[in-house]
Protein backbone atom coordinates (compact mmCIF):
# COMPACT_ATOMS: atom_id res chain seq x y z
CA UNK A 1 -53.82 85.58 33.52
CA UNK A 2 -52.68 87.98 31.02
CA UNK A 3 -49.44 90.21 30.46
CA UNK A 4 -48.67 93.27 27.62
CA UNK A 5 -45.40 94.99 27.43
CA UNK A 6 -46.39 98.85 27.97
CA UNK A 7 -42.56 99.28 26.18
CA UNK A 8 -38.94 98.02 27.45
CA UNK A 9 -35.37 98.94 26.20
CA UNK A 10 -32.56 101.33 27.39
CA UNK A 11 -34.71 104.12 27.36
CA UNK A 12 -37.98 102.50 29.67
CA UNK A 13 -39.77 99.91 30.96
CA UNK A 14 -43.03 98.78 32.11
CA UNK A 15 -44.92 95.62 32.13
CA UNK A 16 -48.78 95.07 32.66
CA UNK A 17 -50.39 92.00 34.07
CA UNK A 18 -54.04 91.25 35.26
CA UNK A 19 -55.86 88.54 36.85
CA UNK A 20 -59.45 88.10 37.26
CA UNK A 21 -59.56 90.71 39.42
CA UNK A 22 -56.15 92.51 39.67
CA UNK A 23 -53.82 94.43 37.55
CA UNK A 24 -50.42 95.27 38.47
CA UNK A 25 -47.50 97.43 36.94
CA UNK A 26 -44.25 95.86 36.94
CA UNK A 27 -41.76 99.17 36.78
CA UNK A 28 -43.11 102.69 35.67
CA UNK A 29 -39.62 103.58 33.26
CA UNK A 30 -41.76 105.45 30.53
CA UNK A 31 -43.24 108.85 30.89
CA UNK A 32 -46.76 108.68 32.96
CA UNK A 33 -48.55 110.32 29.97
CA UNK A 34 -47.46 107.31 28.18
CA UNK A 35 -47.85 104.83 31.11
CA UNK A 36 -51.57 105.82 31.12
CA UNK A 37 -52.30 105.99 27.50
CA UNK A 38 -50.69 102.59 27.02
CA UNK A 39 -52.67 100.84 29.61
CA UNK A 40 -55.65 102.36 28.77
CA UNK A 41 -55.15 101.82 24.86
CA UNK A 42 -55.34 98.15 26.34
CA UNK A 43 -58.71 98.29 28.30
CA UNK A 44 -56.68 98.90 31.96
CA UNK A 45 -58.27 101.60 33.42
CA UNK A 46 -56.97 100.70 36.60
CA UNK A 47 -53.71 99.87 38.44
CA UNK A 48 -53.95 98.01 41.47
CA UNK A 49 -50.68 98.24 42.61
CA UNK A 50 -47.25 98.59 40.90
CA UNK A 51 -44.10 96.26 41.67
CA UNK A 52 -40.41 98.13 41.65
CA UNK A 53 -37.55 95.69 40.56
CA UNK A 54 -34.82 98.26 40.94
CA UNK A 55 -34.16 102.16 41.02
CA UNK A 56 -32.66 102.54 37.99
CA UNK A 57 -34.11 105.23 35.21
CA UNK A 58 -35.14 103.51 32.94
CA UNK A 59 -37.73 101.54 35.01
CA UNK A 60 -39.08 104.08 37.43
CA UNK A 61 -38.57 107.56 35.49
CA UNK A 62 -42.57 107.88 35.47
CA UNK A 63 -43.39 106.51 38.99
CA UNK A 64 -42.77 110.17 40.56
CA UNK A 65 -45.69 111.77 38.33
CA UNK A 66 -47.89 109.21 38.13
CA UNK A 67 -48.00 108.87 41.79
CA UNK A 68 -49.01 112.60 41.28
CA UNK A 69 -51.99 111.35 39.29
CA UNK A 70 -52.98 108.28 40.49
CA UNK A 71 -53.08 106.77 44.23
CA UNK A 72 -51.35 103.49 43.61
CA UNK A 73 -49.62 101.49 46.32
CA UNK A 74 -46.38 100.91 45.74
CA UNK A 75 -44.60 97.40 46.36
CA UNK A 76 -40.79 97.64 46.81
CA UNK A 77 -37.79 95.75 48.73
CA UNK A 78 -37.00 97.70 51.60
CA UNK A 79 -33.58 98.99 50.67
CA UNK A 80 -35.24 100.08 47.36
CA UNK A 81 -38.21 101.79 48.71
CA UNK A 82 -35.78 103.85 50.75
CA UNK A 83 -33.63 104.84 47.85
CA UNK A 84 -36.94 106.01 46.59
CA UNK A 85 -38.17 107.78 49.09
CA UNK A 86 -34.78 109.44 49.84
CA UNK A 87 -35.51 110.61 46.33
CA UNK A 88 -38.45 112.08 47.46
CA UNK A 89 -40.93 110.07 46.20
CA UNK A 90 -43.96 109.84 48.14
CA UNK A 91 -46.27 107.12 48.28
CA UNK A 92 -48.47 104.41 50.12
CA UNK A 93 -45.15 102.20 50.16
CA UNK A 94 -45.73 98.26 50.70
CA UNK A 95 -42.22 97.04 51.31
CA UNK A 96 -40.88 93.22 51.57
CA UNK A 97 -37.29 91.43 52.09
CA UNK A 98 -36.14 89.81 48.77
CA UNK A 99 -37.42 86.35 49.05
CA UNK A 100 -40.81 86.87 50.30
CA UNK A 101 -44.19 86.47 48.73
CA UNK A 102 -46.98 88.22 49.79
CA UNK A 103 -50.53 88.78 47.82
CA UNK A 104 -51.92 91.70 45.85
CA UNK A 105 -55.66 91.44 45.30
CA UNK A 106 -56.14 87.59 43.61
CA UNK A 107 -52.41 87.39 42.74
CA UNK A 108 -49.39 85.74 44.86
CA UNK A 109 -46.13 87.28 44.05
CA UNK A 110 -43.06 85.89 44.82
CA UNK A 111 -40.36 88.11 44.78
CA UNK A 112 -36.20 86.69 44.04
CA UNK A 113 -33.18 88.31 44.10
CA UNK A 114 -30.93 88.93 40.94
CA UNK A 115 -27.65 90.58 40.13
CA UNK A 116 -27.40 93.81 38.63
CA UNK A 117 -25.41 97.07 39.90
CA UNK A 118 -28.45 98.34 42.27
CA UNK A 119 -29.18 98.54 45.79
CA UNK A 120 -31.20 95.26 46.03
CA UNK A 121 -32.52 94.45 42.43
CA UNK A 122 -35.49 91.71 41.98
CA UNK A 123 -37.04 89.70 39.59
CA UNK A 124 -40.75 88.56 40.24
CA UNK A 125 -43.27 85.49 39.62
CA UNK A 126 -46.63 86.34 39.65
CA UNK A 127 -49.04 83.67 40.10
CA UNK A 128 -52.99 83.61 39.94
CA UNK A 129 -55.28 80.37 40.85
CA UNK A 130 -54.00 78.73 37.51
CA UNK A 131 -51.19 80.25 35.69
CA UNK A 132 -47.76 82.09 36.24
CA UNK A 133 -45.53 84.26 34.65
CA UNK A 134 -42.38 84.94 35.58
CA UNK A 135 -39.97 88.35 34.88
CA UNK A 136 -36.65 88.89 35.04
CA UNK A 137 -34.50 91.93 33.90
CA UNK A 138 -31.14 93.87 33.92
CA UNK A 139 -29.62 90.66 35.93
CA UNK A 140 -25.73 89.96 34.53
CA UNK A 141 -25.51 86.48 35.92
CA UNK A 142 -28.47 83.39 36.09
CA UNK A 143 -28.31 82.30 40.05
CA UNK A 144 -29.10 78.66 41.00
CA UNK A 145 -32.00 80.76 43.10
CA UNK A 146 -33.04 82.28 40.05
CA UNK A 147 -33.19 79.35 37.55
CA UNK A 148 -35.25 77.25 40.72
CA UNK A 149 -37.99 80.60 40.97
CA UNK A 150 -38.66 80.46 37.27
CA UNK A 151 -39.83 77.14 36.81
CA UNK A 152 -42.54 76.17 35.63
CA UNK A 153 -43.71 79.48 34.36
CA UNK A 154 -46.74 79.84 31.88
CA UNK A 155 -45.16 83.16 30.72
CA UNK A 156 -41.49 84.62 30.45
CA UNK A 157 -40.45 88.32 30.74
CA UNK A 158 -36.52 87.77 29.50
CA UNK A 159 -34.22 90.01 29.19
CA UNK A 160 -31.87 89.58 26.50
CA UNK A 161 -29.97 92.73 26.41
CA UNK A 162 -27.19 91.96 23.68
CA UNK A 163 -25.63 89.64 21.49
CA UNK A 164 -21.90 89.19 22.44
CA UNK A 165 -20.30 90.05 18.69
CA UNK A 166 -22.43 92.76 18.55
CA UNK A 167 -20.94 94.56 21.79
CA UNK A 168 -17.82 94.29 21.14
CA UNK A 169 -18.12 95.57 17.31
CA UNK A 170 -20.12 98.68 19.15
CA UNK A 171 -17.83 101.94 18.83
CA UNK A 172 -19.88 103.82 20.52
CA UNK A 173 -19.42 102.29 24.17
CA UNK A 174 -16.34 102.53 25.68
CA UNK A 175 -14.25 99.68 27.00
CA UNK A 176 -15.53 100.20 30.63
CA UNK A 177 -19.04 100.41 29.64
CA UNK A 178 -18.74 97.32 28.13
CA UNK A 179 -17.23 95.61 31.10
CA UNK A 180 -19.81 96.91 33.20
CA UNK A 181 -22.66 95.87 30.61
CA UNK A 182 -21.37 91.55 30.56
CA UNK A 183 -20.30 91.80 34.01
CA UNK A 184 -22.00 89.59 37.05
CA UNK A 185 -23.32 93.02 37.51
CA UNK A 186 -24.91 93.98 34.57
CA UNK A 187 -27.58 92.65 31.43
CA UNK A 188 -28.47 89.29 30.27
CA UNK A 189 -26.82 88.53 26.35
CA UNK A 190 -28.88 86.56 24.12
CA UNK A 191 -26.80 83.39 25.21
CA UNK A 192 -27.22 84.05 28.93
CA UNK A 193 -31.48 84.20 28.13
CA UNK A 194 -30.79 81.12 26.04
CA UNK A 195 -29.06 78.65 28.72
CA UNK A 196 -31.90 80.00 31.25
CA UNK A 197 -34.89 78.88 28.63
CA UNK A 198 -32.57 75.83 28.23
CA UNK A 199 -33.11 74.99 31.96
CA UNK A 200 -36.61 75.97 32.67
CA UNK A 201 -38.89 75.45 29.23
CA UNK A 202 -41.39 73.04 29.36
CA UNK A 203 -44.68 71.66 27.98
CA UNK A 204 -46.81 74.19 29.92
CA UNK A 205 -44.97 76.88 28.33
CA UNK A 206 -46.36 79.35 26.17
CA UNK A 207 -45.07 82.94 25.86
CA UNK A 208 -41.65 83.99 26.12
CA UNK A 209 -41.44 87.64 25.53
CA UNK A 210 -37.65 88.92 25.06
CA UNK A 211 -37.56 92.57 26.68
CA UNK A 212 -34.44 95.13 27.04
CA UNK A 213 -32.63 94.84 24.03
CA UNK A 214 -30.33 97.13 22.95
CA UNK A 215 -30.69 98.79 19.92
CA UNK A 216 -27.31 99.15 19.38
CA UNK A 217 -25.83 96.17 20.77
CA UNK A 218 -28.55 93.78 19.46
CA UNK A 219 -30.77 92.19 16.94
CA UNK A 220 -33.97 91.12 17.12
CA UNK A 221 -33.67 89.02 14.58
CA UNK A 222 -31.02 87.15 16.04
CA UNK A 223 -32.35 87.21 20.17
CA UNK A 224 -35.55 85.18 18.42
CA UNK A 225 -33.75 82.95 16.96
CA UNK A 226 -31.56 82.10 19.57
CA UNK A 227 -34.16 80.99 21.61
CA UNK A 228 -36.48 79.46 19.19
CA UNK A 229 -33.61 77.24 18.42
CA UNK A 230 -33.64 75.82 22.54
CA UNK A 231 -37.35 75.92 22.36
CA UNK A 232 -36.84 73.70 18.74
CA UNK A 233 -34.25 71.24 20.24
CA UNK A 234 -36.13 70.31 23.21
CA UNK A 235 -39.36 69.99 20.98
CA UNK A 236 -41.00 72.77 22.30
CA UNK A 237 -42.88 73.49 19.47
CA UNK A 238 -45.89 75.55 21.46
CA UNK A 239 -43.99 78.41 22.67
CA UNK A 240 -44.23 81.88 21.16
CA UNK A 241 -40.90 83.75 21.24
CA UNK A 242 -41.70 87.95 20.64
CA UNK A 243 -39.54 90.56 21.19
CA UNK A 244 -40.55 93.78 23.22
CA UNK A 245 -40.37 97.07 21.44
CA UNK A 246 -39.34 100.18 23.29
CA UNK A 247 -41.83 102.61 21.25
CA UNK A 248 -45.31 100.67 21.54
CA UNK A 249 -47.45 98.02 23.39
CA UNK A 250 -47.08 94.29 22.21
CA UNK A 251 -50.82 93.58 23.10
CA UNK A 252 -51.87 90.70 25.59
CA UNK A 253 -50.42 87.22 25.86
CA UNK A 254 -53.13 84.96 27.58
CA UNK A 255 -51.55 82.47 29.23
C-alpha cells in the first residue's frame, strides 16, 4: 500500500491511497482542477472511490465539480451524505453508520468516529492484504475508541493543527475562535498528536505524515520535532515524521 498527500491545511484537503488494485480519495477540499492534476502528476489516473470524513470546506470544496467530471462513488456516514446531498450534491452515494467497515475494491476500510463540530465526523483505517494506514483529522479530543482503531498502523495521517503558545500569541483570532479551535470540538495541537503517537507507535511503524497545520498558529519545525522526540524516547528510530504542505503533493510513502 501506498499514500501521497494531494495538499492539507486550513484552506484544503485531500489524501490519495492505492492498493494493488484500488485507489481511493480521502476528502476532495482542493479545487477539482487541482484534485486531478495532483493525482495524475502522481501516476493516478483513476479514482475508485472517494471517502468523506466530514462536510466541512475545506475537505469537500471540490467534490461538487469533480463529481461533474468524473463518475466516482462516493462513501459517506449517513448523516453526512445527507448534509451533502441537501447541498445538492449528486452522486452514486455509498453510505455506512460510523463504526462499520465495509470493502472498496482490494481494500477494507474501517471507519471510527471522532470529535469535531460536524454532523457525524470520521476518521478512517484503510487496510490491504498486508499493510494499514490509518487517518485522522480536525478531531479536538483523542477517544479511548480512537486510540484502540489506530493501532498498529503501518502509516499515520495526523493532524496536528497548532502548537498551544503559538495560539494564544495569534492576534489575529479572536478569543472565541480560539476556544472553539482547543475545544473537545475542534483540532488536534501538536501535544494532543504527540500523546496519540505516544500510545500507538510501534516497530511496524513507518510513516507518520503530520497534516492540517496552521500556518498561523503553527510551526513545522516544531510539530516534527515534537513527535520525533516520542518516536526517539520509545526507540523508534524507523519512523519518518513529514509534514503535509497545503500548496503541493508530498509524493508516495510505501508502506
Amino acid at each position: 500500500m501506498q499514500f501521497a498527500i494531494l495538499g492539507s491545511g486550513s484552506s484544503g484537503n485531500a489524501t490519495l491511497a492505492k492498493s494493488t488494485h484500488t485507489t481511493v480519495l480521502v476528502d476532495a477540499g482542493l479545487s477539482a482542477r487541482q484534485l486531478l492534476s495532483r493525482a495524475q502528476s502522481l501516476g493516478a489516473d483513476t479514482i475508485d472511490a472517494i471517502l468523506i470524513t466530514h462536510e466541512h470546506g475545506d475537505h469537500i470544496r471540490g467534490l461538487k465539480p469533480l463529481l461533474k467530471q468524473r463518475s466516482i462513488p462516493i462513501y459517506a456516514s449517513s448523516a453526512t451524505a445527507h448534509v451533502l446531498r441537501e447541498s445538492g450534491i449528486q452522486a452514486t452515494w455509498r453510505t455506512f453508520e460510523p463504526g462499520q467497515a465495509f470493502p472498496i475494491g482490494d481494500l477494507t476500510v474501517q471507519s471510527f468516529s471522532i470529535q469535531h463540530d460536524a454532523v457525524d465526523p470520521v476518521g478512517y483505517v484503510l487496510r490491504s492484504a498486508e499493510k494499514s494506514l490509518g487517518l485522522i483529522s480536525d478531531a479536538g479530543h483523542v477517544t479511548q475508541s480512537v486510540t484502540q482503531h489506530l493501532q498498529g498502523m503501518n502509516g499515520l495521517y495526523l493532524e496536528a493543527n497548532y502548537d498551544d503558545a503559538l495560539l494564544a500569541a495569534d492576534t489575529k483570532r479572536p478569543w472565541t475562535i480560539k476556544q472553539r479551535i482547543s475545544s473537545r470540538h475542534g483540532h488536534l495541537s501538536n501535544v494532543q498528536a504527540a500523546e496519540l503517537l505516544e500510545n500507538i507507535s510501534h516497530a511496524s511503524l513507518r510513516h507518520v505524515v503530520l497534516a492540517h497545520l496552521s500556518t498561523d498558529c503553527n510551526c513545522r519545525q516544531i510539530a516534527m520535532r515534537t513527535m520525533q522526540q516520542v518516536l526517539t524516547s520509545k526507540g523508534l528510530t524507523q519512523v519518518t515524521v513529514n509534514c503535509a504542505t497545503q500548496d503541493e503533493t508530498c509524493g508516495w510513502w510505501d508502506l
